[in-house]
N, C-alpha and C. Protein backbone atom coordinates (compact mmCIF):
# COMPACT_ATOMS: atom_id res chain seq x y z
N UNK A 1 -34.36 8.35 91.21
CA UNK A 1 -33.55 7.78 92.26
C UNK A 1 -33.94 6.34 92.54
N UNK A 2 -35.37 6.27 92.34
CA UNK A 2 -35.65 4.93 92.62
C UNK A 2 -35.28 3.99 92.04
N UNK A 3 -34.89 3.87 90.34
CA UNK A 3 -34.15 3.07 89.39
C UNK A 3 -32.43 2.92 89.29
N UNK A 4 -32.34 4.30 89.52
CA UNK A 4 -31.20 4.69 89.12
C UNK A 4 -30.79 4.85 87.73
N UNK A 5 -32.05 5.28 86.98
CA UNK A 5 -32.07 5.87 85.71
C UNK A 5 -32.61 7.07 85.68
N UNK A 6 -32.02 7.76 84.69
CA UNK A 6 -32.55 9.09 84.38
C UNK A 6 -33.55 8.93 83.49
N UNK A 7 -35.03 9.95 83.78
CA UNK A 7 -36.48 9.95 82.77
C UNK A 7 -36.32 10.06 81.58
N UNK A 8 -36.93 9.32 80.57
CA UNK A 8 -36.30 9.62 79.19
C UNK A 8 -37.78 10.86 78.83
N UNK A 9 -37.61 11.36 77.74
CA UNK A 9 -38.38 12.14 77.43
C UNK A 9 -37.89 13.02 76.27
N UNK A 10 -38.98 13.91 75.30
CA UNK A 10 -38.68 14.15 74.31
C UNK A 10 -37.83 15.92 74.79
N UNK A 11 -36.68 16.49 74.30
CA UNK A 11 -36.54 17.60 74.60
C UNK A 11 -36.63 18.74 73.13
N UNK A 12 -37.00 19.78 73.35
CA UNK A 12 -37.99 20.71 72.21
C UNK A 12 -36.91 22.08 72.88
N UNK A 13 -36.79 22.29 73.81
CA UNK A 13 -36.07 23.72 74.15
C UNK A 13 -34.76 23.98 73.54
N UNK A 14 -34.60 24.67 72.26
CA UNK A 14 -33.29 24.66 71.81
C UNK A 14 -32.24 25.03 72.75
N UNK A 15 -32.84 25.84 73.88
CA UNK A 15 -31.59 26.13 74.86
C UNK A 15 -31.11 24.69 75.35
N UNK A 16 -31.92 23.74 75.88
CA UNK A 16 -31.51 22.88 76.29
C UNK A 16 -30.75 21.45 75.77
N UNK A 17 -30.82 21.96 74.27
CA UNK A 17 -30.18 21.41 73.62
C UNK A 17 -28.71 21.48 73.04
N UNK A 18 -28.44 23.01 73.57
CA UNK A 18 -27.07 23.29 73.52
C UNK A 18 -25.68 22.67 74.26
N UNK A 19 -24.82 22.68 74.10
CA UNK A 19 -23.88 22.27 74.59
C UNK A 19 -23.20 23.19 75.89
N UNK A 20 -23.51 22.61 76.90
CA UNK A 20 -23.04 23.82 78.32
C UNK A 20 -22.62 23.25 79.37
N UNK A 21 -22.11 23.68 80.12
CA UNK A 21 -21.36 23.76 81.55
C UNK A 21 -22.42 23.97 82.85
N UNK A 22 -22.32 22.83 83.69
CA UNK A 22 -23.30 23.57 84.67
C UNK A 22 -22.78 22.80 85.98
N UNK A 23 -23.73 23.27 86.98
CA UNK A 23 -23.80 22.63 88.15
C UNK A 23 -24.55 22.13 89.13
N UNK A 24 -24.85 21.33 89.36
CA UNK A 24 -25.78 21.29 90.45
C UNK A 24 -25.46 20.61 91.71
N UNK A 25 -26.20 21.88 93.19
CA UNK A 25 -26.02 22.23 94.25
C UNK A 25 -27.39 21.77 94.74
N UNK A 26 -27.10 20.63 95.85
CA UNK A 26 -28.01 19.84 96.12
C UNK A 26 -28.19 20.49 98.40
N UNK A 27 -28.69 21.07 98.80
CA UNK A 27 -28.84 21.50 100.33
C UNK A 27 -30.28 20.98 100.92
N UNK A 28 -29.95 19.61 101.58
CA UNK A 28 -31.17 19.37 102.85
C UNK A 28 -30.92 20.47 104.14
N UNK A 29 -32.53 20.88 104.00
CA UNK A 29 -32.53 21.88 105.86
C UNK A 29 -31.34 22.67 105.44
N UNK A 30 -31.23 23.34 104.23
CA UNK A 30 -29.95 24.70 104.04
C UNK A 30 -28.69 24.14 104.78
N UNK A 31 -28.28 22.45 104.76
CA UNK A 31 -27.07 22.23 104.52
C UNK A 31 -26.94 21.71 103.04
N UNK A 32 -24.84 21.91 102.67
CA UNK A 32 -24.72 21.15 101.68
C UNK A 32 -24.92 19.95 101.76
N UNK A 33 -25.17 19.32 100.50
CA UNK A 33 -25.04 17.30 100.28
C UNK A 33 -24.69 16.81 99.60
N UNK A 34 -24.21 18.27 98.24
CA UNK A 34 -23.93 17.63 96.89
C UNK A 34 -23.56 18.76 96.05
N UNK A 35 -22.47 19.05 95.13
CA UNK A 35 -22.22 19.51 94.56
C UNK A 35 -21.17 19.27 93.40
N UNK A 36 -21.93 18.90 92.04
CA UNK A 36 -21.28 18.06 91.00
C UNK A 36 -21.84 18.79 89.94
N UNK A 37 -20.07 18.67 88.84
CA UNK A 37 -20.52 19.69 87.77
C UNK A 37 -19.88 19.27 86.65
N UNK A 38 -19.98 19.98 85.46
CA UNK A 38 -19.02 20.15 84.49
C UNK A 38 -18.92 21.58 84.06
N UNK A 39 -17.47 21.71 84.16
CA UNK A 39 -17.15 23.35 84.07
C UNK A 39 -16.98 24.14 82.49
N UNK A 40 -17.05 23.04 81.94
CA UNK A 40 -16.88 23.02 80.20
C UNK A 40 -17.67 22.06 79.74
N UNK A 41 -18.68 23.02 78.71
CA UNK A 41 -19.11 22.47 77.77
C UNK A 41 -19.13 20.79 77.29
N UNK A 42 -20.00 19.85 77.52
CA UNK A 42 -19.02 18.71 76.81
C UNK A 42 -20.38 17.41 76.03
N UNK A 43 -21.70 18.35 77.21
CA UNK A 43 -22.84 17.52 76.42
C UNK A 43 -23.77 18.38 76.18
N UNK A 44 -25.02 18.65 75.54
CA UNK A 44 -26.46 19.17 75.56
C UNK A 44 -26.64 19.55 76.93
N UNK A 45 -27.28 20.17 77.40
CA UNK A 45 -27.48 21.19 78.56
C UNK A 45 -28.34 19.91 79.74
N UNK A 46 -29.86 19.52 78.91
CA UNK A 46 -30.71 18.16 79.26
C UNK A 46 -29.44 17.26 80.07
N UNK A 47 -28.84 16.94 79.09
CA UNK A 47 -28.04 15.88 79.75
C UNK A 47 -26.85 16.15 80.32
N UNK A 48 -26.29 17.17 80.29
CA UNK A 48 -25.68 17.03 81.79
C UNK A 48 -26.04 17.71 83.16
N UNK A 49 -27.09 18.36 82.68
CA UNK A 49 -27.94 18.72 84.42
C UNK A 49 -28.31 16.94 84.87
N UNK A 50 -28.88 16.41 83.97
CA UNK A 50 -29.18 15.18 84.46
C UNK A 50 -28.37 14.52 84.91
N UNK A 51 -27.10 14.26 84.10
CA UNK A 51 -25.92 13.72 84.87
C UNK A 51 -25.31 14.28 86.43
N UNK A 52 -24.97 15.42 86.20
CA UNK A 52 -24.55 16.25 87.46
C UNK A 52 -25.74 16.37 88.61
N UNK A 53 -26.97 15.90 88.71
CA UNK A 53 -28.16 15.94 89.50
C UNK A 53 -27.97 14.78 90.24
N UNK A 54 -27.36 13.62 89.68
CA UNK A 54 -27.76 12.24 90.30
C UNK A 54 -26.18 11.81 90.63
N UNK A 55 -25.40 12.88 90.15
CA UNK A 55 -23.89 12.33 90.84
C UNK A 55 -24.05 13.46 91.94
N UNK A 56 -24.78 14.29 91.99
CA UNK A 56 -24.64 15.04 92.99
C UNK A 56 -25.18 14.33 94.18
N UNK A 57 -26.22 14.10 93.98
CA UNK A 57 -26.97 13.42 95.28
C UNK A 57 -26.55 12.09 95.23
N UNK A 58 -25.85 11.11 94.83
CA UNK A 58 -25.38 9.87 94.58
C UNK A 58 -23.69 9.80 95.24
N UNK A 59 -22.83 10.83 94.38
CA UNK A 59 -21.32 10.44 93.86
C UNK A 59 -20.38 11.67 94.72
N UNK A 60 -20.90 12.67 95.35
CA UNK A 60 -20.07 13.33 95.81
C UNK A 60 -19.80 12.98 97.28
N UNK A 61 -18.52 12.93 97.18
CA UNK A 61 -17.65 12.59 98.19
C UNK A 61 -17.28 12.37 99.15
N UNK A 62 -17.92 13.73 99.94
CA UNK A 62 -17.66 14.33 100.99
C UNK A 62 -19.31 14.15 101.65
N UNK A 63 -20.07 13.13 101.21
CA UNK A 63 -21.59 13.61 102.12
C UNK A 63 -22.32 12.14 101.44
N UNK A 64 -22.44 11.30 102.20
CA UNK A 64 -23.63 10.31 102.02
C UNK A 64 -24.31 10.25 101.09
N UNK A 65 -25.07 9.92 100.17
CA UNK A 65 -26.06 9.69 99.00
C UNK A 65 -27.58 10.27 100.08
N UNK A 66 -28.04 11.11 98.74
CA UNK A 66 -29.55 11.66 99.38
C UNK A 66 -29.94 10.39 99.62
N UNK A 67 -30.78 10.64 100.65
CA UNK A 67 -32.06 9.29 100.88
C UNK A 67 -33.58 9.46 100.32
N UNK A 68 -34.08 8.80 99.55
CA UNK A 68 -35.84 9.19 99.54
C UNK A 68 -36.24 9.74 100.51
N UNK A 69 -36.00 9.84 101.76
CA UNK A 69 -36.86 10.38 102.56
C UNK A 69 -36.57 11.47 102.68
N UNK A 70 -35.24 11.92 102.23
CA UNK A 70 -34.32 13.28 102.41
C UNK A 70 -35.19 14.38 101.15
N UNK A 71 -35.72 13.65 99.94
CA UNK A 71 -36.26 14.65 98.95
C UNK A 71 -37.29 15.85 99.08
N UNK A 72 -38.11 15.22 100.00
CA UNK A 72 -39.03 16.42 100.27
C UNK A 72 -38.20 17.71 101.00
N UNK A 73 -37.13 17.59 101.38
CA UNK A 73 -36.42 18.64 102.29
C UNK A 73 -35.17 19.55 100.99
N UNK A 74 -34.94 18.60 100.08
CA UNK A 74 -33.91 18.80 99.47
C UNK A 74 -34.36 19.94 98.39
N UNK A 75 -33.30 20.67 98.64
CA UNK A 75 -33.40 22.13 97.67
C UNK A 75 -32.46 21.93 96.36
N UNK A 76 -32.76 22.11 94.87
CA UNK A 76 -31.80 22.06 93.90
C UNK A 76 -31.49 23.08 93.64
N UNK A 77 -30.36 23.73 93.40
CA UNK A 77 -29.84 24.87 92.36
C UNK A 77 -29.06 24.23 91.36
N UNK A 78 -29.25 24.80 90.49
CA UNK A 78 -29.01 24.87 88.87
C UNK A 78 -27.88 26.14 88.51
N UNK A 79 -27.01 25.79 88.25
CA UNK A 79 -26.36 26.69 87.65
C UNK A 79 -25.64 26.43 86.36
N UNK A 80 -26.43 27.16 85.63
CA UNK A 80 -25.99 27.15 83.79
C UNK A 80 -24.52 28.11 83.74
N UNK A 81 -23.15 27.50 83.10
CA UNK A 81 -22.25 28.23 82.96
C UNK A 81 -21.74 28.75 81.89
N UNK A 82 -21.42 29.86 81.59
CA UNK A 82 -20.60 30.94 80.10
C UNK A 82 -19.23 30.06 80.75
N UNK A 83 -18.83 29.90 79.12
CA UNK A 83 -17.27 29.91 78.51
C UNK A 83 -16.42 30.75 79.35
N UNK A 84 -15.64 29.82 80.36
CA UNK A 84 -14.74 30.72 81.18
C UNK A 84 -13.50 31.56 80.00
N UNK A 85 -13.38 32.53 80.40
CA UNK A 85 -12.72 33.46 79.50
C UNK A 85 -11.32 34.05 80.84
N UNK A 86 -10.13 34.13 80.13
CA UNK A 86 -8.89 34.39 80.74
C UNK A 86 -9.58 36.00 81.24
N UNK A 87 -8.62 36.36 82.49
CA UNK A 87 -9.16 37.80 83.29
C UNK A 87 -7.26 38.47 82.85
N UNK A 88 -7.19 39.54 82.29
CA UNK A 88 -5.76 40.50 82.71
C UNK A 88 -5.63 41.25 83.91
N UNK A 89 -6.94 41.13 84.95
CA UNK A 89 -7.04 42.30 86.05
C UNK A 89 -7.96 41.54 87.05
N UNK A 90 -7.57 41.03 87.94
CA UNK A 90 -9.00 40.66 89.42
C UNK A 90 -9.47 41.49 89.57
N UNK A 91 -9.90 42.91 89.08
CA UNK A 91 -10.64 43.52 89.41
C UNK A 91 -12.01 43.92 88.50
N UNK A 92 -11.35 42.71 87.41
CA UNK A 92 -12.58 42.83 86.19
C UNK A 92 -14.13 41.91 87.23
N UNK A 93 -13.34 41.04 87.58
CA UNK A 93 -14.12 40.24 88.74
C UNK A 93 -15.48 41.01 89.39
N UNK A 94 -16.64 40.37 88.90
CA UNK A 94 -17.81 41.07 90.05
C UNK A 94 -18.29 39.92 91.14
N UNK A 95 -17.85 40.57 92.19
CA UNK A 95 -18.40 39.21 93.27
C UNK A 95 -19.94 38.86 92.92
N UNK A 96 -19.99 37.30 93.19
CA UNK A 96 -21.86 37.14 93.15
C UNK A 96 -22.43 37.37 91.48
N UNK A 97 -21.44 37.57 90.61
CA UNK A 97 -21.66 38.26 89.44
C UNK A 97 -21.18 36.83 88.37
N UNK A 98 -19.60 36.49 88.71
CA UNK A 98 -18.97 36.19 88.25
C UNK A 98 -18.21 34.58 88.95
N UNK A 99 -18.11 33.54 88.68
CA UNK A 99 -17.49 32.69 89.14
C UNK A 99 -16.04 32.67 88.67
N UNK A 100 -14.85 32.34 89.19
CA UNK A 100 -13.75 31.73 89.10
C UNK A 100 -13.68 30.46 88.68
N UNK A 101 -12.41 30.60 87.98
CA UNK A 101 -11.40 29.07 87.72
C UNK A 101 -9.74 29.69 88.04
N UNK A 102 -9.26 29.15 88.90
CA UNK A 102 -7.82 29.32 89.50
C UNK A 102 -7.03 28.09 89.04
N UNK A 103 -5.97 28.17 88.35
CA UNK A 103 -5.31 27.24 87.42
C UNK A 103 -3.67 27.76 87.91
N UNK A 104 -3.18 26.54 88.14
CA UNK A 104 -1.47 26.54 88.41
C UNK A 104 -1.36 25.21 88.39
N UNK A 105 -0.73 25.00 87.02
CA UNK A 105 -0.05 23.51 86.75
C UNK A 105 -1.64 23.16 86.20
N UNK A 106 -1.48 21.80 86.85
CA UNK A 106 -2.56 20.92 86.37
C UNK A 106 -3.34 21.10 87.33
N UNK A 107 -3.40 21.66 88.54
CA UNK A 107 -3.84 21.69 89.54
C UNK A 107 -5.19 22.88 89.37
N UNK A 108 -6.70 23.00 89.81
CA UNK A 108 -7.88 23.93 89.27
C UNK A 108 -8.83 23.97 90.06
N UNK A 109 -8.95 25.64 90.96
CA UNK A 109 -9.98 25.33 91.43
C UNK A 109 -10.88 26.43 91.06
N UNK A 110 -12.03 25.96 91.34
CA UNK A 110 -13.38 26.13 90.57
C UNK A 110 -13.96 27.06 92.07
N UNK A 111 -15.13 28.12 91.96
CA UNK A 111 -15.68 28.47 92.52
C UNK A 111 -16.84 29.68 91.83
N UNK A 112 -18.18 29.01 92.10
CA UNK A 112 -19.27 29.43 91.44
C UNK A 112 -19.76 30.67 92.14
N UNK A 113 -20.25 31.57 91.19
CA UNK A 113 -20.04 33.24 91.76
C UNK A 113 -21.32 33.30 93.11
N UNK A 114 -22.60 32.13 93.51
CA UNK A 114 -23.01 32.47 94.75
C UNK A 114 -22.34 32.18 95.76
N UNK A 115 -20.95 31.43 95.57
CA UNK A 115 -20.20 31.19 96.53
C UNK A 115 -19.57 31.92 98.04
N UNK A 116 -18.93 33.36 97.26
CA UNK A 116 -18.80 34.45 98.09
C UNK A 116 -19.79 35.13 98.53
N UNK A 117 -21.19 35.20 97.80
CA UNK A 117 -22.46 35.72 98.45
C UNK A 117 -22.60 35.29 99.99
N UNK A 118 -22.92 33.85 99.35
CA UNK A 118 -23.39 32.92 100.95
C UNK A 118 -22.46 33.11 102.11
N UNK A 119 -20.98 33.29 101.93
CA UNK A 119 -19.86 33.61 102.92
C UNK A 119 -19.57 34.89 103.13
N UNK A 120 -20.17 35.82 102.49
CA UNK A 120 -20.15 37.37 102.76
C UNK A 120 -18.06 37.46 102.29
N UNK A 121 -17.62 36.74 101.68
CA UNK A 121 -16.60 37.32 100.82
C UNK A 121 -16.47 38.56 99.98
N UNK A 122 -15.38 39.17 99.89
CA UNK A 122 -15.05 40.16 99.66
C UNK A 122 -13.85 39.73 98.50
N UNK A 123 -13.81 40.37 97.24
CA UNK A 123 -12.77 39.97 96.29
C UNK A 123 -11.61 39.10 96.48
N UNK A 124 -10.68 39.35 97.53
CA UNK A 124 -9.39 39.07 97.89
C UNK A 124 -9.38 38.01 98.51
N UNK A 125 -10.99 37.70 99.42
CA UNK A 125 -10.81 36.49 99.97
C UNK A 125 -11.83 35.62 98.92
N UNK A 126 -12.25 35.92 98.00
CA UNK A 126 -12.86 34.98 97.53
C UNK A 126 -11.08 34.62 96.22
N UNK A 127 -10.87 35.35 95.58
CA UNK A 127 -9.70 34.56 95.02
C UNK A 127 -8.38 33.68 95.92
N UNK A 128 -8.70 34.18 97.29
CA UNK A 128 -7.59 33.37 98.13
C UNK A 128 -8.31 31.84 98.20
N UNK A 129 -9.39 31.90 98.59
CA UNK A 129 -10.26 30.44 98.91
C UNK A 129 -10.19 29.87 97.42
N UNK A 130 -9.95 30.86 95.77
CA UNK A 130 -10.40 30.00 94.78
C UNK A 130 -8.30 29.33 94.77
N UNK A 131 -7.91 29.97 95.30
CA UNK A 131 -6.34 29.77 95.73
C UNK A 131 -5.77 28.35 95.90
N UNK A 132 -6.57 28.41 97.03
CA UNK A 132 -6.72 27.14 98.33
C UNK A 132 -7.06 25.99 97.32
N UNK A 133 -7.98 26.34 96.95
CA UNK A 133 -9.09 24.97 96.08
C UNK A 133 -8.18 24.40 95.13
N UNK A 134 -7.48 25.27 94.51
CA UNK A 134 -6.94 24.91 93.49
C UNK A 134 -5.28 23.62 94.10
């Protein structure tokens, strides 16, 4: 944060060398501050947690840029994502299990499966809210 470069360094973890989808969920004092992702595949795993880490606390929208002083408080989650795959039934759906993508037109909304945990959602309202988003 202090440069505004990401650490270079050698990476050895073939997982992290794969090509994946992720997210990262940035909460000072168990509020949100940041939440920036890619929902598809598009770089090595390394580099786009890195990317999505510093647009999270930097570039999202809706919430101020972390402050240095904010880090010691700030909690990261990581979420590594599977190849969203088409559903024939919402009831294949496991809440807390499973995240959504809600698609009509060009229009997409996204919702990561601790989502309904944290809101105590229940199937119907977690696809209505992935509804909304979209």
């Amino acid at each position: 944060m202090k440069t505004g470069n990401a650490p270079k360094g050698k990476i050895e973890d073939k997982v992290l060398k794969e090509k994946r989808g992720a997210f990262v969920t940035l909460k000072v004092n168990d509020q949100l501050r940041g939440c920036i992702g890619y929902p598809l595949p598009c770089k090595p795993l390394w580099e786009t947690i890195s990317d999505v880490a510093i647009s999270a606390a930097t570039q999202d929208f809706r919430f101020e840029s972390i402050t240095l002083e904010e880090l010691p408080d700030t909690k990261i989650e990581i979420s590594v994502l599977s190849l969203p795959k088409p559903i024939k039934d919402a009831k294949e759906i496991e809440v807390g299990k499973h995240g959504i993508i809600i698609s009509k037109g060009p229009c997409k909304g996204l919702l990561l499966p601790q989502v309904p945990l944290e809101w105590k959602w229940d199937l119907e309202t977690y696809l209505s809210h992935g509804c909304l988003k979209a």
